[in-house]
PDB file of N, CA and C in Angstrom:
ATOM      1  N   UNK A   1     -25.081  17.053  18.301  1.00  0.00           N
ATOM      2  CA  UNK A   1     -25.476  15.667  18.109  1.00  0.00           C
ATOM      3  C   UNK A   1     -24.578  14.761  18.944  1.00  0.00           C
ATOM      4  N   UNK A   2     -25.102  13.360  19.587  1.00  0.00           N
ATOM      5  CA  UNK A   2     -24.015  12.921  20.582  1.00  0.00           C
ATOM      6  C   UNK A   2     -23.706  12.026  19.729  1.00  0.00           C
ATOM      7  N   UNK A   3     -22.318  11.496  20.039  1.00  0.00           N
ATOM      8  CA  UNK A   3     -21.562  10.488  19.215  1.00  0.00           C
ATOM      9  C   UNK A   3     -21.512   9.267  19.310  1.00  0.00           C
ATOM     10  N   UNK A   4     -21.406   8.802  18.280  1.00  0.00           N
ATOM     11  CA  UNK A   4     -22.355   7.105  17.845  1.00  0.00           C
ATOM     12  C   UNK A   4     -21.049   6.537  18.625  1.00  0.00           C
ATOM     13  N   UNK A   5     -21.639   5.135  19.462  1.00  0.00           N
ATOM     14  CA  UNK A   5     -20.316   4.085  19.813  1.00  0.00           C
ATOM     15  C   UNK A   5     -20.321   3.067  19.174  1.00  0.00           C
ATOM     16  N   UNK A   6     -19.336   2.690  18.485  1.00  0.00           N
ATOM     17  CA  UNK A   6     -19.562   1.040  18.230  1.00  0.00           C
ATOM     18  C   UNK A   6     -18.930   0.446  19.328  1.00  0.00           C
ATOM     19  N   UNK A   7     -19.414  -1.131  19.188  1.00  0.00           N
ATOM     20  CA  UNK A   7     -18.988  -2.057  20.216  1.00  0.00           C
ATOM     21  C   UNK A   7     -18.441  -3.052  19.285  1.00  0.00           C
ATOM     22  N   UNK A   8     -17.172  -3.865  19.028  1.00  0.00           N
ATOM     23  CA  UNK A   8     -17.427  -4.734  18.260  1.00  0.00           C
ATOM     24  C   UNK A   8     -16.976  -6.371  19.346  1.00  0.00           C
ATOM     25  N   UNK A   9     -18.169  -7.143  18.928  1.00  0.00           N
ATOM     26  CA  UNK A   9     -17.530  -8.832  19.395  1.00  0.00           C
ATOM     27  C   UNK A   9     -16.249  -8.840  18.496  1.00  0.00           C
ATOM     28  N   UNK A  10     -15.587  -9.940  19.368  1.00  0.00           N
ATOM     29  CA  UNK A  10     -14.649 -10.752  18.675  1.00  0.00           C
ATOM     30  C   UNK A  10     -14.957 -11.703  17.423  1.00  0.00           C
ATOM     31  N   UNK A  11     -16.460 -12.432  17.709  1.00  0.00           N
ATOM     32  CA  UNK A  11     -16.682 -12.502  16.343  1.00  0.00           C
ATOM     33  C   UNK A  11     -16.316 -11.846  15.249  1.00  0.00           C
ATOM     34  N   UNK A  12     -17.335 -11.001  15.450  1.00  0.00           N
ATOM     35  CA  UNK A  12     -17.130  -9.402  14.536  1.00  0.00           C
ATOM     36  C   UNK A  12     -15.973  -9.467  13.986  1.00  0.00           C
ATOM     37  N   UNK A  13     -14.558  -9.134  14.910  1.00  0.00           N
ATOM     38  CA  UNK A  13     -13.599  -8.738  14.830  1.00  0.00           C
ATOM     39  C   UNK A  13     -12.805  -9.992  13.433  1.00  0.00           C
ATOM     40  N   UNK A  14     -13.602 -11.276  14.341  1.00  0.00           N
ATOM     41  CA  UNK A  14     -13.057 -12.757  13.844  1.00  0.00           C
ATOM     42  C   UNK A  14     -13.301 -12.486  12.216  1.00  0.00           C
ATOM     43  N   UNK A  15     -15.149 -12.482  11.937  1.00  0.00           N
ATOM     44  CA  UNK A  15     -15.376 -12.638  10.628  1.00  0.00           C
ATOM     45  C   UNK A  15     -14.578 -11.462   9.454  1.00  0.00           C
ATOM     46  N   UNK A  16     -14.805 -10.310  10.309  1.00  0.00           N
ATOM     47  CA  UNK A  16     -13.788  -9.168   9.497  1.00  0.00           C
ATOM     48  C   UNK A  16     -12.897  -9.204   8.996  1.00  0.00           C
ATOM     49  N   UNK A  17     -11.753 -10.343   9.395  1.00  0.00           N
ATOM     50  CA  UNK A  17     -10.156 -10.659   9.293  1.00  0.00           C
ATOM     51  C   UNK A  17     -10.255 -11.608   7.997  1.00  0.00           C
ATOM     52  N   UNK A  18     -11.499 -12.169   7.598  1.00  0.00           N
ATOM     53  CA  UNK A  18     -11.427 -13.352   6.841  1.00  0.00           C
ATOM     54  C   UNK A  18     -12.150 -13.116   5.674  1.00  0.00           C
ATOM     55  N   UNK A  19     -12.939 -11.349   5.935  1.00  0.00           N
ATOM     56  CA  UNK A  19     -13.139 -11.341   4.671  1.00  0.00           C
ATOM     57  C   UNK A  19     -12.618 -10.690   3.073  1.00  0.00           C
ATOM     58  N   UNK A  20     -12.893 -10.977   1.933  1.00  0.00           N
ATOM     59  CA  UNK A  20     -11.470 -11.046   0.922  1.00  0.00           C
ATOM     60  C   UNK A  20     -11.772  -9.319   1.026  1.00  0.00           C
ATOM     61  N   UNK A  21     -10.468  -8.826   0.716  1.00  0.00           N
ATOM     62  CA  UNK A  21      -9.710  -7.205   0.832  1.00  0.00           C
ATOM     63  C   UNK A  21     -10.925  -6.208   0.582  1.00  0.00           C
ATOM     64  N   UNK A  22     -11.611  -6.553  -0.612  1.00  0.00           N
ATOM     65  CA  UNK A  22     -12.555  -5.560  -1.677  1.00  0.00           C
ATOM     66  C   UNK A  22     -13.597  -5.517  -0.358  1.00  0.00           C
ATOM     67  N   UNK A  23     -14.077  -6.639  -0.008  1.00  0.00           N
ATOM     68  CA  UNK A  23     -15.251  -6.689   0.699  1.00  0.00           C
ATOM     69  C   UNK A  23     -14.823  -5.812   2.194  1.00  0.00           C
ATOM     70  N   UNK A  24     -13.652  -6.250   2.888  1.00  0.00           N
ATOM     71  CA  UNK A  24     -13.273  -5.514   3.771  1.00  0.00           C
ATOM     72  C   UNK A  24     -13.051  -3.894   4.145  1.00  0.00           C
ATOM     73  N   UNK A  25     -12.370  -3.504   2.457  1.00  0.00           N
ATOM     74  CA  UNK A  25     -12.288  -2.256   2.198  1.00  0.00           C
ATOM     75  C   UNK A  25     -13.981  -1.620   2.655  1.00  0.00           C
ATOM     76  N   UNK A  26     -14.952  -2.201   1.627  1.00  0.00           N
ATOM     77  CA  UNK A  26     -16.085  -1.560   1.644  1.00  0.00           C
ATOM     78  C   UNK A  26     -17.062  -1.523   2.859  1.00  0.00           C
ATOM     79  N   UNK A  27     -16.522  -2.561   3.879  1.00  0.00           N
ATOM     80  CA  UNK A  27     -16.669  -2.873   5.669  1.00  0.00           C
ATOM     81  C   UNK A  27     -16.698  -1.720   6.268  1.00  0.00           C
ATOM     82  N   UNK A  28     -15.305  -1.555   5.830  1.00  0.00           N
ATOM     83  CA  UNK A  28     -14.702   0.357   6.845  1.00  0.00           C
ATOM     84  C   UNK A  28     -15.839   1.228   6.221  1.00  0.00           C
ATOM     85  N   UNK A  29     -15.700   1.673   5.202  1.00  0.00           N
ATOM     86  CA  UNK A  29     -16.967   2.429   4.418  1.00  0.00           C
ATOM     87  C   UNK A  29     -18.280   2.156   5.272  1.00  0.00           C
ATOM     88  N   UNK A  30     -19.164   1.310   5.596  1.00  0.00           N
ATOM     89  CA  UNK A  30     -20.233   1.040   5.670  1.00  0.00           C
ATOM     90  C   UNK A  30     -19.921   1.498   6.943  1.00  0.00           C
ATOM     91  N   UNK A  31     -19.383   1.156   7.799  1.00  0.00           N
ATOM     92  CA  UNK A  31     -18.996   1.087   8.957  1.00  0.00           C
ATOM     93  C   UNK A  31     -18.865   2.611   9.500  1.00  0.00           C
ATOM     94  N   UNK A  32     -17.738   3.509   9.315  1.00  0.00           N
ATOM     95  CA  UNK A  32     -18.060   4.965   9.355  1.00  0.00           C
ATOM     96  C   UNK A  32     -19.624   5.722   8.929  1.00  0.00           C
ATOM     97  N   UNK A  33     -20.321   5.170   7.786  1.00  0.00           N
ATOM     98  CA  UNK A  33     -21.564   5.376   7.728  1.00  0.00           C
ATOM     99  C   UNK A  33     -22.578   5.377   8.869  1.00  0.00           C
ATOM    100  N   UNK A  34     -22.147   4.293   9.286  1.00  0.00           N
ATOM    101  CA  UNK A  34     -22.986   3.894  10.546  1.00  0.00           C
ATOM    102  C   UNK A  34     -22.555   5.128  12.117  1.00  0.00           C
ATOM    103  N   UNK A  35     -21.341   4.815  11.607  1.00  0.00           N
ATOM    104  CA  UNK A  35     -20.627   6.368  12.704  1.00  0.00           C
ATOM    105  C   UNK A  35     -20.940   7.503  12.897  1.00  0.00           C
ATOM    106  N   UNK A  36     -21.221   7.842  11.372  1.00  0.00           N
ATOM    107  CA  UNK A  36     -21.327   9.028  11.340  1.00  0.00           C
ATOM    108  C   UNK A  36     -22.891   9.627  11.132  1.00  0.00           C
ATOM    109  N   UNK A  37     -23.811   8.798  10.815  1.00  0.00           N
ATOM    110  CA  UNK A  37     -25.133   8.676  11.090  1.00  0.00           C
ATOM    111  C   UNK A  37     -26.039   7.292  10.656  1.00  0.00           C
ATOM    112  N   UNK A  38     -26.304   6.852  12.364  1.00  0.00           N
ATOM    113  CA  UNK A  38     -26.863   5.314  12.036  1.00  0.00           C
ATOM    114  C   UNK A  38     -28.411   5.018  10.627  1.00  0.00           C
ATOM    115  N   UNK A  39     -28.888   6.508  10.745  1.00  0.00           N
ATOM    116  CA  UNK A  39     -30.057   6.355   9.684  1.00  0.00           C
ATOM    117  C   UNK A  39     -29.710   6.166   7.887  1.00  0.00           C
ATOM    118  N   UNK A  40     -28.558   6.247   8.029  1.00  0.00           N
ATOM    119  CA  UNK A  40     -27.984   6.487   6.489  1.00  0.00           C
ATOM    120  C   UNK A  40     -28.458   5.428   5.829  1.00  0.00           C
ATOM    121  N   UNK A  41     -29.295   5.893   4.410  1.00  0.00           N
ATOM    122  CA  UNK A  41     -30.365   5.345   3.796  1.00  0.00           C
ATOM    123  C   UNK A  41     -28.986   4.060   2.693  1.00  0.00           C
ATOM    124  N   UNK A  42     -27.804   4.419   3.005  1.00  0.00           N
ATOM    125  CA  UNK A  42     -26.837   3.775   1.894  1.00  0.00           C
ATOM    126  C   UNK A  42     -26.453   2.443   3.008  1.00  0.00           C
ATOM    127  N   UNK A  43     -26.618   2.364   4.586  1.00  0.00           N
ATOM    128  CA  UNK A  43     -26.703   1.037   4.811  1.00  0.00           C
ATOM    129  C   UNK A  43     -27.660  -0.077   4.399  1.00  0.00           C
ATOM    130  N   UNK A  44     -28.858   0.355   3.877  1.00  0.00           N
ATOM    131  CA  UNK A  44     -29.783  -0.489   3.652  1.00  0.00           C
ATOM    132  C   UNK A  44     -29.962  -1.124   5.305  1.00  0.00           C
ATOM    133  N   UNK A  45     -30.821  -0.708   6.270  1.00  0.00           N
ATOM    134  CA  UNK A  45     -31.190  -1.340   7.600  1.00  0.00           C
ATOM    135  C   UNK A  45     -31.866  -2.341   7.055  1.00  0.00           C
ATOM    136  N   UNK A  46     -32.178  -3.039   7.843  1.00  0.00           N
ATOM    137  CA  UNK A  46     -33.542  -4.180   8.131  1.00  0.00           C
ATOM    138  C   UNK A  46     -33.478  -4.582   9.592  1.00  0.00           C
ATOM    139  N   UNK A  47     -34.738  -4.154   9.974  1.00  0.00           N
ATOM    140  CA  UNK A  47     -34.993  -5.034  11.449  1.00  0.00           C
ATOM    141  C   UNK A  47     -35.210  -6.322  11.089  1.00  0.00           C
ATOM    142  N   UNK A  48     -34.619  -7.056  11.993  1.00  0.00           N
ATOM    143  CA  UNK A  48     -34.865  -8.614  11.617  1.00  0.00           C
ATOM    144  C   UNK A  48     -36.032  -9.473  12.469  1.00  0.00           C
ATOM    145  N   UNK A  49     -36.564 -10.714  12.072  1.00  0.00           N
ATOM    146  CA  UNK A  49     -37.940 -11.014  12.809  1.00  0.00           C
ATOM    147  C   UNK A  49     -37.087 -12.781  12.775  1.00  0.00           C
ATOM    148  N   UNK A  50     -38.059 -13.275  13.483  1.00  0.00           N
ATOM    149  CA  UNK A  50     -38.048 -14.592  13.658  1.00  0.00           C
ATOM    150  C   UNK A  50     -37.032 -14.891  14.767  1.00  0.00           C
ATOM    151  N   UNK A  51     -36.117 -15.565  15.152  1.00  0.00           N
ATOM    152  CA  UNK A  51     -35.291 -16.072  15.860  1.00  0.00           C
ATOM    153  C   UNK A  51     -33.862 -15.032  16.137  1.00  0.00           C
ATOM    154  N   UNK A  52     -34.369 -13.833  15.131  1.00  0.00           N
ATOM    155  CA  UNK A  52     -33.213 -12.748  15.309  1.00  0.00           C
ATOM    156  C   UNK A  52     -33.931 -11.539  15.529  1.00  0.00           C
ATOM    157  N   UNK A  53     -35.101 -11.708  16.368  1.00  0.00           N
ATOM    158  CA  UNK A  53     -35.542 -10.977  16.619  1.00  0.00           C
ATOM    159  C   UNK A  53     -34.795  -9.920  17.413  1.00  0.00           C
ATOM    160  N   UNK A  54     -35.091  -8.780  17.265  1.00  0.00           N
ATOM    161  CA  UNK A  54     -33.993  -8.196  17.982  1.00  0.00           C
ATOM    162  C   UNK A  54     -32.814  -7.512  17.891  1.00  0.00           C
ATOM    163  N   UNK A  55     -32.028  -8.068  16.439  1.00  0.00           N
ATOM    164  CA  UNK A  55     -31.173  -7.972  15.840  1.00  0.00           C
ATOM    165  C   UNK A  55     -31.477  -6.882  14.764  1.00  0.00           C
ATOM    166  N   UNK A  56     -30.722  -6.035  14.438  1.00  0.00           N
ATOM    167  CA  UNK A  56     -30.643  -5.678  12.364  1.00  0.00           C
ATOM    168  C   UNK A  56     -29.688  -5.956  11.663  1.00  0.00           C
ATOM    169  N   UNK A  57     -29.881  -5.501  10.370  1.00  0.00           N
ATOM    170  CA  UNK A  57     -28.610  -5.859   9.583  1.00  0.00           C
ATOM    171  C   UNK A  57     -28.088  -4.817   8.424  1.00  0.00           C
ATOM    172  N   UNK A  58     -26.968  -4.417   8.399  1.00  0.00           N
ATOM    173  CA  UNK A  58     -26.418  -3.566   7.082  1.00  0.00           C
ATOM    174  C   UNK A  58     -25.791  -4.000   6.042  1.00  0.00           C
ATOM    175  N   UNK A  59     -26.535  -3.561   4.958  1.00  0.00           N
ATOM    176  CA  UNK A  59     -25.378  -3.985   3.412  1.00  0.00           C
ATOM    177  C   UNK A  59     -23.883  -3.690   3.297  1.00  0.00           C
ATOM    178  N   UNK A  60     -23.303  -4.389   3.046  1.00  0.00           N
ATOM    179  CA  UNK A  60     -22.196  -4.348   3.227  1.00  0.00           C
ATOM    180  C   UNK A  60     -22.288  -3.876   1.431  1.00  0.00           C
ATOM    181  N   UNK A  61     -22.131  -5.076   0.390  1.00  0.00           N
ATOM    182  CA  UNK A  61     -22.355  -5.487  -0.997  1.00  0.00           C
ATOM    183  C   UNK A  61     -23.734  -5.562  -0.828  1.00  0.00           C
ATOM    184  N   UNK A  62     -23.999  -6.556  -2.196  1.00  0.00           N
ATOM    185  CA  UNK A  62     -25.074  -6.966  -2.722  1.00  0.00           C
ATOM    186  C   UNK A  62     -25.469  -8.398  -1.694  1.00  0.00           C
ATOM    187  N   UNK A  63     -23.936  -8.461  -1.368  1.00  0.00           N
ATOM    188  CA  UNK A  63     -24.217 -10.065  -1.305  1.00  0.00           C
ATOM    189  C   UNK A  63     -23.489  -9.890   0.577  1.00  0.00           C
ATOM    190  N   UNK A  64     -23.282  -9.122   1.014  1.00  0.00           N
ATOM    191  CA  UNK A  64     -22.616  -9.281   2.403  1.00  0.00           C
ATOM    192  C   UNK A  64     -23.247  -8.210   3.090  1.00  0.00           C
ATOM    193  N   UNK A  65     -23.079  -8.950   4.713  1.00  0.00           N
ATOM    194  CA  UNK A  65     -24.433  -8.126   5.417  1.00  0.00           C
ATOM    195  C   UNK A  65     -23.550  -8.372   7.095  1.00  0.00           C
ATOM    196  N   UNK A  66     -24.066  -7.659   7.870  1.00  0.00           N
ATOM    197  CA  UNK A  66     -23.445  -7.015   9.046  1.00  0.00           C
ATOM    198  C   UNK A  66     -24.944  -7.491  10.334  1.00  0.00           C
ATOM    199  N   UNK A  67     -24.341  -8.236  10.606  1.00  0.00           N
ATOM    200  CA  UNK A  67     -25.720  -8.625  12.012  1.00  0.00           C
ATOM    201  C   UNK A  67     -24.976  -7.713  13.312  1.00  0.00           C
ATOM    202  N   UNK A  68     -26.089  -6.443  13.635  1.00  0.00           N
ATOM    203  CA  UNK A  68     -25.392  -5.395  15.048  1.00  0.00           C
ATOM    204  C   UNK A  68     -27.215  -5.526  16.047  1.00  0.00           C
ATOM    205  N   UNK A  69     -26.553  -5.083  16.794  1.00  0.00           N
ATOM    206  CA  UNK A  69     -28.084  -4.887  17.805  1.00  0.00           C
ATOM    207  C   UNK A  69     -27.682  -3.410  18.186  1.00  0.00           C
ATOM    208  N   UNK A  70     -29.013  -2.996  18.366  1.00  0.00           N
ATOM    209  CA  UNK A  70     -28.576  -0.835  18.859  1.00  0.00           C
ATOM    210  C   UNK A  70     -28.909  -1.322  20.259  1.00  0.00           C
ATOM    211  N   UNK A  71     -27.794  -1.084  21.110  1.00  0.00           N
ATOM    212  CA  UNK A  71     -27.531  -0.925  22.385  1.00  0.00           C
ATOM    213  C   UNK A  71     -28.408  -0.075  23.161  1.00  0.00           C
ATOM    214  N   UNK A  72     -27.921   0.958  23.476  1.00  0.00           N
ATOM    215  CA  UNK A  72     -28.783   2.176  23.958  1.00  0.00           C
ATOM    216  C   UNK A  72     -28.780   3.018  22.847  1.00  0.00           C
ATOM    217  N   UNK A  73     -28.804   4.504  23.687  1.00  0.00           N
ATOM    218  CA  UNK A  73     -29.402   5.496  22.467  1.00  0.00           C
ATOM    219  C   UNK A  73     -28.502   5.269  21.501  1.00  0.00           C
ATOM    220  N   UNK A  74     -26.835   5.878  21.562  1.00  0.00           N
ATOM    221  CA  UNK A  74     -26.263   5.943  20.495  1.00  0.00           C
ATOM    222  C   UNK A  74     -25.281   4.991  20.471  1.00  0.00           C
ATOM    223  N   UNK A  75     -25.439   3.904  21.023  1.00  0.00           N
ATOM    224  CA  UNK A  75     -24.507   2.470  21.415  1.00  0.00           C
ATOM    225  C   UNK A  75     -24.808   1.799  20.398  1.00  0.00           C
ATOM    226  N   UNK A  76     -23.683   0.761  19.383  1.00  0.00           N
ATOM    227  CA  UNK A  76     -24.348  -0.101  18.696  1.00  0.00           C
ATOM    228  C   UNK A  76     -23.257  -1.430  18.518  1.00  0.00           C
ATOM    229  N   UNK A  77     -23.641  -2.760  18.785  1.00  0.00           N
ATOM    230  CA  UNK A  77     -22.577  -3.771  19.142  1.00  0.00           C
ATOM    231  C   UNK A  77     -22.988  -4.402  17.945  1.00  0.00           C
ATOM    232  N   UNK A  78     -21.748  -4.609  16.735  1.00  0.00           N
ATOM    233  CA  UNK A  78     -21.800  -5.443  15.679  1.00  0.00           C
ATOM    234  C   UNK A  78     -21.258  -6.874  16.129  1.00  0.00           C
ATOM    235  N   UNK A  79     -22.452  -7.830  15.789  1.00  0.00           N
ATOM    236  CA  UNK A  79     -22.367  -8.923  15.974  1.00  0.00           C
ATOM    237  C   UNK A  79     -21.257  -9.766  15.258  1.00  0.00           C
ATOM    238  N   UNK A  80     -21.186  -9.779  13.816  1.00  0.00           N
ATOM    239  CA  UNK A  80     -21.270 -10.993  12.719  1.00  0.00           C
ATOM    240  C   UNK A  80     -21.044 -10.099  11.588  1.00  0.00           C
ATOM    241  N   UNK A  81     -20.249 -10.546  10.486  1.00  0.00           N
ATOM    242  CA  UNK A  81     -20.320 -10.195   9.374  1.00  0.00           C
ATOM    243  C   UNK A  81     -19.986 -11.393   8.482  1.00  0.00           C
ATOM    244  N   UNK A  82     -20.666 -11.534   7.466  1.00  0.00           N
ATOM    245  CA  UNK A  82     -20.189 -12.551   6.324  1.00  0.00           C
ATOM    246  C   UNK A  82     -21.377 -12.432   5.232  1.00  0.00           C
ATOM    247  N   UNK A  83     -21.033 -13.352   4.391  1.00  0.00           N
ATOM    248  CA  UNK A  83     -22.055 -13.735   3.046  1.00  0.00           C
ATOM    249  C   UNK A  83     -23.748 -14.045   3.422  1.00  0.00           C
ATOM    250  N   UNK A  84     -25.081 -13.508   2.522  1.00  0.00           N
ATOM    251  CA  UNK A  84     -26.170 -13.052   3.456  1.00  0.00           C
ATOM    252  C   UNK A  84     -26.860 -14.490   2.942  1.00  0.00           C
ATOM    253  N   UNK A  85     -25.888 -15.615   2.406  1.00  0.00           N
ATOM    254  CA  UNK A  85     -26.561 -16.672   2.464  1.00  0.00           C
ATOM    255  C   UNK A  85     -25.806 -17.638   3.839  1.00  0.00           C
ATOM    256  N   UNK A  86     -25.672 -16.974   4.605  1.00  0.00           N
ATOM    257  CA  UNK A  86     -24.892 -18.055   5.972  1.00  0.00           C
ATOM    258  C   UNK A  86     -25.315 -16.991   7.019  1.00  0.00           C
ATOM    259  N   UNK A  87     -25.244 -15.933   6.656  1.00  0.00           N
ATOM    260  CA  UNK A  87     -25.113 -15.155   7.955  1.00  0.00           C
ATOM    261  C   UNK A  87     -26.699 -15.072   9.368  1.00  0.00           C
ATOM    262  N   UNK A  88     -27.516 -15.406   8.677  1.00  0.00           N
ATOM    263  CA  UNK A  88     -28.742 -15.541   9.056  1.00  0.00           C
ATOM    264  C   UNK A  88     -29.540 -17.160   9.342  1.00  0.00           C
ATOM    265  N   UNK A  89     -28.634 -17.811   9.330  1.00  0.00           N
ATOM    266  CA  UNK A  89     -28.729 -19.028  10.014  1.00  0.00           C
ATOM    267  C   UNK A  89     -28.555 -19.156  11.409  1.00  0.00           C
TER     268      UNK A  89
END
């Protein structure tokens, strides 16, 4: 199997730093998920439509969500992370 890349923005990097410990902890978690196979039914995907077209997104929580775009085959550049009432604005 070839091996997943992440890419991360500085955003990314930005919103990551700011979010509280618990949520961060469970970041890395989601995050190796994605590493270790992007189909994993425990990210919860969604292709996104409208003005983010283009975009998907992973559960972080209930309430926090991960905006990445899949690059090439096994390339994937995480955009954004924060709360899924801001993040999609």
């Amino acid at each position: 199997m070839e091996r997943v890349m992440l890419v991360y923005t500085r955003t990314f990097l930005r919103d990551a730093a700011r979010l509280p410990h618990d949520i961060r902890a469970r970041l890395l978690v989601q995050v190796e998920h994605l590493r270790n196979n992007p189909a994993d039914a425990r990210l919860h995907h969604k292709k996104l439509h409208g003005r983010l077209e283009g975009l998907e997104s992973f559960r972080i929580t209930r309430n926090y969500r991960v905006l990445y775009r899949h690059q090439q085959q096994m390339t994937y550049l995480l955009l954004a992370v924060d709360d899924r009432k801001d993040i999609y604005r």
